[in-house]
C-alpha atoms as a PDB file:
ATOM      1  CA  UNK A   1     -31.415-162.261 -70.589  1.00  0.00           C
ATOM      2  CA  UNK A   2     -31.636-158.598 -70.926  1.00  0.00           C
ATOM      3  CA  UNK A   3     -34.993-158.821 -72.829  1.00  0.00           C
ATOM      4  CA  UNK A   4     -36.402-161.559 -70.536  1.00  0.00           C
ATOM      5  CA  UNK A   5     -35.491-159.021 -67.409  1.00  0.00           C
ATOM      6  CA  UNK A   6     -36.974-155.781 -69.434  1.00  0.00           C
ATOM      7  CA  UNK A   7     -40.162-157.895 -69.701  1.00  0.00           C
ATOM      8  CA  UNK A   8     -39.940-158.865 -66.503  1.00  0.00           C
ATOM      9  CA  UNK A   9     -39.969-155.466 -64.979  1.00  0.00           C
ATOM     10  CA  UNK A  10     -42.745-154.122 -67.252  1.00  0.00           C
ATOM     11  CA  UNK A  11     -44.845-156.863 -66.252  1.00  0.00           C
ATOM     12  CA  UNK A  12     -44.402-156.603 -62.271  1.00  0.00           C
ATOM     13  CA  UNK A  13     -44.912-153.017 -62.811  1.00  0.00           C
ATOM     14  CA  UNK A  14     -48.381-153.280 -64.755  1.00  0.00           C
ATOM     15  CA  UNK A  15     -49.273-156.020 -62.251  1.00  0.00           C
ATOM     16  CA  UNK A  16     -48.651-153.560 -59.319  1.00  0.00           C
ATOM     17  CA  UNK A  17     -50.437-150.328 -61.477  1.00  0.00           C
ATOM     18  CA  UNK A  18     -53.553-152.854 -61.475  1.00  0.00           C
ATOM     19  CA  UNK A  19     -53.724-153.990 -57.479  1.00  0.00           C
ATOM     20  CA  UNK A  20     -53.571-150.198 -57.242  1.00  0.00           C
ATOM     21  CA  UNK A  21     -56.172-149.365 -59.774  1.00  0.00           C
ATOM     22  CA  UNK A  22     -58.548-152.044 -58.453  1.00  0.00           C
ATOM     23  CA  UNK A  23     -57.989-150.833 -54.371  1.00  0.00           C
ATOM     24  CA  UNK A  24     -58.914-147.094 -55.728  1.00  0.00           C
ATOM     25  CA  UNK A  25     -61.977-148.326 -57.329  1.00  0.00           C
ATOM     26  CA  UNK A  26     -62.527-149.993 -53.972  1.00  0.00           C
ATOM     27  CA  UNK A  27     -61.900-147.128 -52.246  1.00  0.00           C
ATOM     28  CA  UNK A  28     -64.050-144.532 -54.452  1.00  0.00           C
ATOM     29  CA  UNK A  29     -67.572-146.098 -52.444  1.00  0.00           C
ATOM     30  CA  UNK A  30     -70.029-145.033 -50.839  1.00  0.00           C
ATOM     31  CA  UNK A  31     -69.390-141.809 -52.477  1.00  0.00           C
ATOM     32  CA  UNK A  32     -68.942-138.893 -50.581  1.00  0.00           C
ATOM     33  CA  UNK A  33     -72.351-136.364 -50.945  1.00  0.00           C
ATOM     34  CA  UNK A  34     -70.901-134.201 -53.618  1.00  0.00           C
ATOM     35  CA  UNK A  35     -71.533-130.406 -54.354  1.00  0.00           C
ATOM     36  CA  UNK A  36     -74.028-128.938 -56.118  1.00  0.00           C
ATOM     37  CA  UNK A  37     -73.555-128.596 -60.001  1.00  0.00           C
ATOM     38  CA  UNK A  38     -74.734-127.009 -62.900  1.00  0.00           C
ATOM     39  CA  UNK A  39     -75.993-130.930 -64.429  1.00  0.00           C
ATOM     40  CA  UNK A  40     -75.488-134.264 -63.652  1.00  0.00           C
ATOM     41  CA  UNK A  41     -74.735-137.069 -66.121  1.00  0.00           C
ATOM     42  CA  UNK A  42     -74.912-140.487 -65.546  1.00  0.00           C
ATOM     43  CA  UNK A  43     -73.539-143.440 -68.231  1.00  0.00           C
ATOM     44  CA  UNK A  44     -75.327-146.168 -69.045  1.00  0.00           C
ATOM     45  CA  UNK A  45     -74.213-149.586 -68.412  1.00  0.00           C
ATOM     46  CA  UNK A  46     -75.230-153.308 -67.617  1.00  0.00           C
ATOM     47  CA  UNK A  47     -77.485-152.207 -65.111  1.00  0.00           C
ATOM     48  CA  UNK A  48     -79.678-149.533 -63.870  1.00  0.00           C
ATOM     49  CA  UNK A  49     -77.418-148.531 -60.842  1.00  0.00           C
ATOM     50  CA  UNK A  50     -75.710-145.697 -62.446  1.00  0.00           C
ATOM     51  CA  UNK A  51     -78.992-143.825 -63.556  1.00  0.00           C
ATOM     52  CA  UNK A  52     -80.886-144.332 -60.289  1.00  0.00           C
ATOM     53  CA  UNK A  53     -78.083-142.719 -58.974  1.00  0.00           C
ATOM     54  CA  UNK A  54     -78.154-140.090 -60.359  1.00  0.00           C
ATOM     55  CA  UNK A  55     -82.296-139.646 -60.169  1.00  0.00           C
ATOM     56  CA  UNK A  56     -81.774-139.614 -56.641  1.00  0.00           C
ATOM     57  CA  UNK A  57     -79.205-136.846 -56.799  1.00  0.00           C
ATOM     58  CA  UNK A  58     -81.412-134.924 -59.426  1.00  0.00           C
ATOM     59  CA  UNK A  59     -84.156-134.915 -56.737  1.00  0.00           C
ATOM     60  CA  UNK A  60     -82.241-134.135 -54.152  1.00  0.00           C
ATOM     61  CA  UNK A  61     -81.658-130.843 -55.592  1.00  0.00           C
ATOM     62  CA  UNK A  62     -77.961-131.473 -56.753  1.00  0.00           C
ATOM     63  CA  UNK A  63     -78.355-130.145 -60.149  1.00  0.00           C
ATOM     64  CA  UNK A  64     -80.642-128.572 -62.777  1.00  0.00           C
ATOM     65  CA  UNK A  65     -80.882-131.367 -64.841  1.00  0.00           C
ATOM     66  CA  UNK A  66     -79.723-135.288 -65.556  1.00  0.00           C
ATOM     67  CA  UNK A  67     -78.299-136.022 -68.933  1.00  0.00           C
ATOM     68  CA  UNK A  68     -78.591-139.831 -69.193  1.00  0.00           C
ATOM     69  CA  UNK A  69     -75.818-140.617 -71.570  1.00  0.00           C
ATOM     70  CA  UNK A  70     -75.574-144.306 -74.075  1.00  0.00           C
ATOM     71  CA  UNK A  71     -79.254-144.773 -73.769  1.00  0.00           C
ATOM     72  CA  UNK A  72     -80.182-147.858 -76.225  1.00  0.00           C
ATOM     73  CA  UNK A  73     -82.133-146.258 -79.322  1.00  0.00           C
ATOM     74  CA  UNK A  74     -85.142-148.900 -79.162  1.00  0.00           C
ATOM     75  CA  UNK A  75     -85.774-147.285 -75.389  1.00  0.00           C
ATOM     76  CA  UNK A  76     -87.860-144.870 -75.197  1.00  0.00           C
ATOM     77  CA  UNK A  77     -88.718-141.947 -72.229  1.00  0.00           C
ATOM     78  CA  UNK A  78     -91.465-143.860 -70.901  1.00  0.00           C
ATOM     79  CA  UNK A  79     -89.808-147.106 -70.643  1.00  0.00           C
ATOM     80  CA  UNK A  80     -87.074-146.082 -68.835  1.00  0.00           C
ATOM     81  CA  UNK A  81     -89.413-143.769 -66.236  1.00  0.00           C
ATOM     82  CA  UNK A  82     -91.151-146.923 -65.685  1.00  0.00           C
ATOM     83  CA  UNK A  83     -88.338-149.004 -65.315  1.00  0.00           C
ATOM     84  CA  UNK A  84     -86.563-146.456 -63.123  1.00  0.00           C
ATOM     85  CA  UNK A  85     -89.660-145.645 -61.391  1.00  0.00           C
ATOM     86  CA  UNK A  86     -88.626-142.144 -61.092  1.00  0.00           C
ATOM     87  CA  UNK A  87     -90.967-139.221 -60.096  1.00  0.00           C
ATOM     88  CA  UNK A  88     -93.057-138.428 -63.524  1.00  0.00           C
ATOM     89  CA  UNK A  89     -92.484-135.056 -62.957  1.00  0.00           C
ATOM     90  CA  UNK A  90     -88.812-134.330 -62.615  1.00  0.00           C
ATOM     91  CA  UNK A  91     -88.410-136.829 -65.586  1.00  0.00           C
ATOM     92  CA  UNK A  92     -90.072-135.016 -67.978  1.00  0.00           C
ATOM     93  CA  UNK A  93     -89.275-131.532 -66.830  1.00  0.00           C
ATOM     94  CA  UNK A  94     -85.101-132.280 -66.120  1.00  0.00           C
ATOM     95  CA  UNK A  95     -84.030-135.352 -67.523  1.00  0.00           C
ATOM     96  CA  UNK A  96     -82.097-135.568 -71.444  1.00  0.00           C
ATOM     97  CA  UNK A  97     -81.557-138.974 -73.018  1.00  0.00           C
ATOM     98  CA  UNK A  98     -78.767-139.331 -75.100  1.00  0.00           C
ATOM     99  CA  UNK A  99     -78.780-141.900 -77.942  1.00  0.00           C
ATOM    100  CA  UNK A 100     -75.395-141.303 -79.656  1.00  0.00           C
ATOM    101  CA  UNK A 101     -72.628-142.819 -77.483  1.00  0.00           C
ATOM    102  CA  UNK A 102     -72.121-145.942 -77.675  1.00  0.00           C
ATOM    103  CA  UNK A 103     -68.378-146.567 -75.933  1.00  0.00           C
ATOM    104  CA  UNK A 104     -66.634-144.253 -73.090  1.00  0.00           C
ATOM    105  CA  UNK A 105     -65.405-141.692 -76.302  1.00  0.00           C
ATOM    106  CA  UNK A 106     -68.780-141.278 -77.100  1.00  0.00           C
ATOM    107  CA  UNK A 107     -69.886-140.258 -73.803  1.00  0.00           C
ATOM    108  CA  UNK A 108     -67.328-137.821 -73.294  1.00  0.00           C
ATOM    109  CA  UNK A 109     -68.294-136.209 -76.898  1.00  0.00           C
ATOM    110  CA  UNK A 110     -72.281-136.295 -76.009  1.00  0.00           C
ATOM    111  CA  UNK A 111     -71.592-134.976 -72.646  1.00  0.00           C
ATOM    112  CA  UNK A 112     -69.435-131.901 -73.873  1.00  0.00           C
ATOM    113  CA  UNK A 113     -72.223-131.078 -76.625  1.00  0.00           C
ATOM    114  CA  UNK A 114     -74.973-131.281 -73.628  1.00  0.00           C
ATOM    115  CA  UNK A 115     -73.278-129.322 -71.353  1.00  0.00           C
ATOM    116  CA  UNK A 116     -72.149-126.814 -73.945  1.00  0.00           C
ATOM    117  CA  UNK A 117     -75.742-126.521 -75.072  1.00  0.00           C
ATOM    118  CA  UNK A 118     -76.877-125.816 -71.073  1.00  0.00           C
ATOM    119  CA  UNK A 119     -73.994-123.201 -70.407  1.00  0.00           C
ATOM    120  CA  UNK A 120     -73.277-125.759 -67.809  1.00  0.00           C
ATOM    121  CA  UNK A 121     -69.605-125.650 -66.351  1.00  0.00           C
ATOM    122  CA  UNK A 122     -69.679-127.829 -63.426  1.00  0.00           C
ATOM    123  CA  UNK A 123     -70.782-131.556 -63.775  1.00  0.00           C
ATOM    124  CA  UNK A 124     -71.571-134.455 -61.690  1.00  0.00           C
ATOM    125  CA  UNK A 125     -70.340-137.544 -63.601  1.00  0.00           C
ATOM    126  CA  UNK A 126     -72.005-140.553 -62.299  1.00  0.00           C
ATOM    127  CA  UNK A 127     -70.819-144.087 -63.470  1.00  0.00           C
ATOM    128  CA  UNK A 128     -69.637-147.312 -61.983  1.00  0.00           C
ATOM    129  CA  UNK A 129     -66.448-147.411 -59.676  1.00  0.00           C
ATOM    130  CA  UNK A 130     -63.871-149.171 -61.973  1.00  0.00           C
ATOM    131  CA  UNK A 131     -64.774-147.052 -64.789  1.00  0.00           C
ATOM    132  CA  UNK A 132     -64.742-143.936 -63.284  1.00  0.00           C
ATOM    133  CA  UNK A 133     -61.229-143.376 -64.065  1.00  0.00           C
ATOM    134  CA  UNK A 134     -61.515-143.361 -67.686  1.00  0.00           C
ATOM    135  CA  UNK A 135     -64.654-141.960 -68.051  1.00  0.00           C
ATOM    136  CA  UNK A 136     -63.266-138.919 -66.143  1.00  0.00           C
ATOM    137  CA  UNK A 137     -59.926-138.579 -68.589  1.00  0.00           C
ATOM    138  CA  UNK A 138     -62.680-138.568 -71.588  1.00  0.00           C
ATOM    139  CA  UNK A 139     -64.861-136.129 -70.398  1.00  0.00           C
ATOM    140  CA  UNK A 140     -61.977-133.877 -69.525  1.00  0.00           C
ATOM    141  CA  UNK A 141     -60.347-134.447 -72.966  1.00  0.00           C
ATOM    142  CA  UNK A 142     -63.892-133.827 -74.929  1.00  0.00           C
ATOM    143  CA  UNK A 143     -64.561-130.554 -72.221  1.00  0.00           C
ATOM    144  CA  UNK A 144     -61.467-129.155 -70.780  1.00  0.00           C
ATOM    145  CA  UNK A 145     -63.164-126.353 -69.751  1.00  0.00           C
ATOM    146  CA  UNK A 146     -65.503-128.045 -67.450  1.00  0.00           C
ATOM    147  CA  UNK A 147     -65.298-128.946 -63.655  1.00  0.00           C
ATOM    148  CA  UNK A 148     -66.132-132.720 -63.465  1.00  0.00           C
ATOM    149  CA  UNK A 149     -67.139-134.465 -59.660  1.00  0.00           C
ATOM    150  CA  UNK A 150     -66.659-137.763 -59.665  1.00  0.00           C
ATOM    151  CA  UNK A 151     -69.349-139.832 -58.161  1.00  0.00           C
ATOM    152  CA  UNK A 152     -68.596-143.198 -58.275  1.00  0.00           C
ATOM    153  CA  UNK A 153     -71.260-146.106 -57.914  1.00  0.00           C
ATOM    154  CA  UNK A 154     -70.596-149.755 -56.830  1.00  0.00           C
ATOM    155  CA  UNK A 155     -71.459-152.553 -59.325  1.00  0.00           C
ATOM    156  CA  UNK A 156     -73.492-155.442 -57.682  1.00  0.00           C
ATOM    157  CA  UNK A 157     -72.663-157.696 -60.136  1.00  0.00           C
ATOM    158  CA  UNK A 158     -68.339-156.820 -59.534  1.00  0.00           C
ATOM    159  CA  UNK A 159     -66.898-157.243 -56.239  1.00  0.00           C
ATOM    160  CA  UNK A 160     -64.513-155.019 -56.304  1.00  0.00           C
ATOM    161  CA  UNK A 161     -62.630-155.782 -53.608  1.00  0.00           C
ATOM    162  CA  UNK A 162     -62.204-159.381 -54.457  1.00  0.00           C
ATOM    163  CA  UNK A 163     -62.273-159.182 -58.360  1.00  0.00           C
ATOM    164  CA  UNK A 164     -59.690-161.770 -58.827  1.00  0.00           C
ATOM    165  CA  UNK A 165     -62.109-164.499 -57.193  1.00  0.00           C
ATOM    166  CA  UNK A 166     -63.628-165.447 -60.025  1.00  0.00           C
ATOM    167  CA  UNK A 167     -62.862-165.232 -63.914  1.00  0.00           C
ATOM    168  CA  UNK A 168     -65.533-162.872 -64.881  1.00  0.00           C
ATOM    169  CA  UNK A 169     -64.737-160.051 -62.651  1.00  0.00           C
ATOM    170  CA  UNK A 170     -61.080-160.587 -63.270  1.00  0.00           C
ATOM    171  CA  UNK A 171     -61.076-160.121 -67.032  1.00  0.00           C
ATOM    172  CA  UNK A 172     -63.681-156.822 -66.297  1.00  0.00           C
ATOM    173  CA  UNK A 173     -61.222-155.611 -64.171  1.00  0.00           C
ATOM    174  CA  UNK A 174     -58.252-156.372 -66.471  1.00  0.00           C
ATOM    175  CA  UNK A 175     -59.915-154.990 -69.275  1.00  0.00           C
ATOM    176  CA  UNK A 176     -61.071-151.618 -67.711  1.00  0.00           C
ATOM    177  CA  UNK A 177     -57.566-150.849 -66.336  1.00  0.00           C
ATOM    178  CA  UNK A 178     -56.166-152.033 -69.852  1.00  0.00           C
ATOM    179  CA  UNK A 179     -58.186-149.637 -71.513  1.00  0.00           C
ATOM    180  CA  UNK A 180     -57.638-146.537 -68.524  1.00  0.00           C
ATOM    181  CA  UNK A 181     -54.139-146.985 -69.709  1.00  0.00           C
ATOM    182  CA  UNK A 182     -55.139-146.701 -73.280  1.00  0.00           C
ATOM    183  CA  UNK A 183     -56.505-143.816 -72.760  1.00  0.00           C
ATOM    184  CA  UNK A 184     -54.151-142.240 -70.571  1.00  0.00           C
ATOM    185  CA  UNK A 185     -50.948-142.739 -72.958  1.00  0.00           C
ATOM    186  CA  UNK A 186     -53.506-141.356 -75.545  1.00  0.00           C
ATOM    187  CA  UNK A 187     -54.234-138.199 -73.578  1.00  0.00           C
ATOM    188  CA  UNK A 188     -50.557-137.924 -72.705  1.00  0.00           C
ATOM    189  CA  UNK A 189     -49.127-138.241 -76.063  1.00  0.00           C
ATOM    190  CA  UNK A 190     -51.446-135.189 -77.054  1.00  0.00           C
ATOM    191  CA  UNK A 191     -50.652-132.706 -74.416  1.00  0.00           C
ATOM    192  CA  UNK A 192     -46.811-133.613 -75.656  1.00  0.00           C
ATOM    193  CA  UNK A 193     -47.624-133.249 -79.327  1.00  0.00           C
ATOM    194  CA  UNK A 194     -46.486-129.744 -80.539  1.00  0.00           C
ATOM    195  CA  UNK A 195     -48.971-127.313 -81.444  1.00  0.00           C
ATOM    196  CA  UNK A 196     -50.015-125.553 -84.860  1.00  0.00           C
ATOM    197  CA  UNK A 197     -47.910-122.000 -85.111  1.00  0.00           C
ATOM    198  CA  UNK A 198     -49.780-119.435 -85.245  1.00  0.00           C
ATOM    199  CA  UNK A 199     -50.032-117.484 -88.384  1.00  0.00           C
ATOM    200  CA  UNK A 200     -47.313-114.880 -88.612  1.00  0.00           C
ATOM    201  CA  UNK A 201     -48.894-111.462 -89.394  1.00  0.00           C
ATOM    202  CA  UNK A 202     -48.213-109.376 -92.428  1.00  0.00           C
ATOM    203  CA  UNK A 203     -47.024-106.251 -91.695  1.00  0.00           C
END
């Protein structure tokens, strides 16, 4: 009984850590207009949403340039101007595709490298509102050092608000908040991992 009520409590309380994760996501659009920033990178995903957005914040001044991160490596920079149908100017001049993530980790790790390159140490992270949650905890983790704005960006295809309505957006939703929490016991277990010593001196 004591097993059956153990399980029982972990599952109402990852039930109730999901309604909340899915009402922030909610919550997180329209994003507020955020700050300027050194750069601006925006994740790729199952549709164009995410890099429009963050065209349009690129040309509204928000930032020196647009890394467009998990861009497939059969696209190429005229492609995805034309697809995007952004200005042919501030695409060539301010915009970096990046052809080496392929998952969240990999974004946070191309990111870092990009903005280490740039000297930049404030970002705008554009992605889609469920997964902006985890794709913030990896880009701190891969770039402590760096000052990340969220700017969230609401997925046509996912209703966020009533994600359990159908099967589709319920298993994205599970999923996502599955792997947040992945990621978060992940990042947790490392900041309580002990640290190398330092190498005593010789006198």
């Amino acid at each position: 009984m004591r097993t059956l009520a153990a399980i029982f409590v972990v599952l109402l309380i990852w039930s109730a850590g999901l309604l909340a994760f899915a009402a922030r996501a909610d919550r997180s659009t329209p994003a507020a207009d955020p700050a300027p920033a050194d750069g601006i990178v925006a994740l790729t995903g199952a549709s164009g949403e995410r890099i429009d957005a963050g065209l349009r914040l690129l040309e509204d001044g928000k930032a020196k340039r647009l890394l467009i991160s998990g861009v497939g490596r059969h696209v190429t920079r005229a492609q995805l101007q034309a697809v995007t149908g952004a200005d042919e100017g501030i695409f060539d001049c301010c915009v970096d595709l990046g052809f080496q993530a392929e998952n969240t980790l990999g974004n946070g790790r191309e990111t870092a490298q990009w903005a280490r390159t740039n000297d930049y140490r404030t970002l705008i992270l554009v992605t889609a509102d469920y997964h902006m949650p985890r794709a913030r905890l990896e880009l701190r983790s891969a770039m402590p050092e760096a000052t990340i704005i969220p700017y969230p960006v609401a997925t046509s295809e996912l209703k966020v608000g009533d994600w359990w309505k159908t099967g589709s957006s319920a298993e994205r939703m599970i999923l996502e908040y599955s792997k947040y929490l992945a990621v978060l016991a992940r990042e947790t277990l490392l900041d309580l991992s002990p640290r190398p010593a330092h190498a005593v001196r010789q006198g």
